[in-house]
C-alpha atoms as a PDB file:
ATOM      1  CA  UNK A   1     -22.826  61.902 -79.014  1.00  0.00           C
ATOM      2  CA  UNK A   2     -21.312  62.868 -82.682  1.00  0.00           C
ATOM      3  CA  UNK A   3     -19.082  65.655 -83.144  1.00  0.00           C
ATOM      4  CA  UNK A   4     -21.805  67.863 -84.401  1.00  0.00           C
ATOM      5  CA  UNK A   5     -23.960  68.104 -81.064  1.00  0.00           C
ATOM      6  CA  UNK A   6     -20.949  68.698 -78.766  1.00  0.00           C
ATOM      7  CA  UNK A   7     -19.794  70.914 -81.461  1.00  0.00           C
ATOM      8  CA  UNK A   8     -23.105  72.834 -80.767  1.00  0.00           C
ATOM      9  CA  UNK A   9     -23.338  71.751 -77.175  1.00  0.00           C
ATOM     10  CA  UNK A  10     -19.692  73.505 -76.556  1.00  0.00           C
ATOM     11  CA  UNK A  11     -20.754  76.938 -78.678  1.00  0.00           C
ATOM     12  CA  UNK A  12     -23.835  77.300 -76.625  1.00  0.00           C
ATOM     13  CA  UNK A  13     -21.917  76.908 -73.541  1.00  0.00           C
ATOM     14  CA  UNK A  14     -19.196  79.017 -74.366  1.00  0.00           C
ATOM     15  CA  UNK A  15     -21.670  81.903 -75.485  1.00  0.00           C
ATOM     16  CA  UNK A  16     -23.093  81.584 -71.570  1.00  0.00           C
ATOM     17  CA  UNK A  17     -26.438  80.734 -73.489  1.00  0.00           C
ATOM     18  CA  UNK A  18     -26.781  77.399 -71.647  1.00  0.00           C
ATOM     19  CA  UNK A  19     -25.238  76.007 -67.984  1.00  0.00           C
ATOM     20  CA  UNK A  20     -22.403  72.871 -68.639  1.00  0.00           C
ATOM     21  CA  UNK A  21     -25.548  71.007 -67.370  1.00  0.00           C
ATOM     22  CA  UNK A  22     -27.806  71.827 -70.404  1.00  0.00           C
ATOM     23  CA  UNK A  23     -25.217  71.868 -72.887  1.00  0.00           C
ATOM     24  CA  UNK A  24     -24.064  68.328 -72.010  1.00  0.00           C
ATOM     25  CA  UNK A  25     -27.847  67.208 -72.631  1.00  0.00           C
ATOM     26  CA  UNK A  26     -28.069  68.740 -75.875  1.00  0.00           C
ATOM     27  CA  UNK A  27     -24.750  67.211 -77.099  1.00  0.00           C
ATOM     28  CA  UNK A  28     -26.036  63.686 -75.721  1.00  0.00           C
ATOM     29  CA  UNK A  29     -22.971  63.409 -72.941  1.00  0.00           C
ATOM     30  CA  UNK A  30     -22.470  63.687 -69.272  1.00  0.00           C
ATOM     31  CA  UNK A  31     -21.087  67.148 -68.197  1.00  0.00           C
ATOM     32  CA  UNK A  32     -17.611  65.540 -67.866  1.00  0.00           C
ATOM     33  CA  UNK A  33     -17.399  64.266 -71.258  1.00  0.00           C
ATOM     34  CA  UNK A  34     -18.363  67.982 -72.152  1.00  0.00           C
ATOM     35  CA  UNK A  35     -15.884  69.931 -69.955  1.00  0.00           C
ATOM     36  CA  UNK A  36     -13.386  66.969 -71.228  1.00  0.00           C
ATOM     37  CA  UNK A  37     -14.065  67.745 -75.317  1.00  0.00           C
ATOM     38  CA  UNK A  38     -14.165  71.252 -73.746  1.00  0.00           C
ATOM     39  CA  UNK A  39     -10.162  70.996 -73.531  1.00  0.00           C
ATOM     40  CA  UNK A  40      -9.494  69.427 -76.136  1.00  0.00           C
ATOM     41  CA  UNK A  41     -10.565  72.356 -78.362  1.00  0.00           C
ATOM     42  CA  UNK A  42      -9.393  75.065 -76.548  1.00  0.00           C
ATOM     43  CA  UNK A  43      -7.087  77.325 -77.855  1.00  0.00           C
ATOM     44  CA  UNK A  44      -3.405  76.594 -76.729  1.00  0.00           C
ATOM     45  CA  UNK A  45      -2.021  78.987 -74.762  1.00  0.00           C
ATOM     46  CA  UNK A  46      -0.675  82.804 -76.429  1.00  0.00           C
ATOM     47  CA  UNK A  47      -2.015  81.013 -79.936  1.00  0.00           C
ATOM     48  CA  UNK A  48      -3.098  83.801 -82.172  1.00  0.00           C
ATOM     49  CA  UNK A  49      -6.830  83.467 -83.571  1.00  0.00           C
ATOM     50  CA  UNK A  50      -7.051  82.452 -87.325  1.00  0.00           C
ATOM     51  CA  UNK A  51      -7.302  85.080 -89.798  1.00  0.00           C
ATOM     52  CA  UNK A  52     -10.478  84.527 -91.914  1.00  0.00           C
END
């Protein structure tokens, strides 16, 4: 699993394009390392998005 697939893996799921299922096989982890990375790059709470 590198950063880059559940990088992917995560946008895909996010975007409803694929179940946590399918997007844990394309980023190379089990479902609960997905929801788990899932966390871990969410937004904090009330945090403003980045300007770009």
């Amino acid at each position: 699993m590198t950063s880059k697939s559940v990088a992917t893996a995560l946008t895909l799921y996010r975007a409803r394009t694929l179940t946590l299922e399918q997007a844990a096989t394309v980023g190379g982890c089990s479902a609960a390392e997905l929801e788990e990375s899932a966390r871990a790059f969410a937004p904090a709470p009330g945090a403003a998005p980045a300007d770009d």
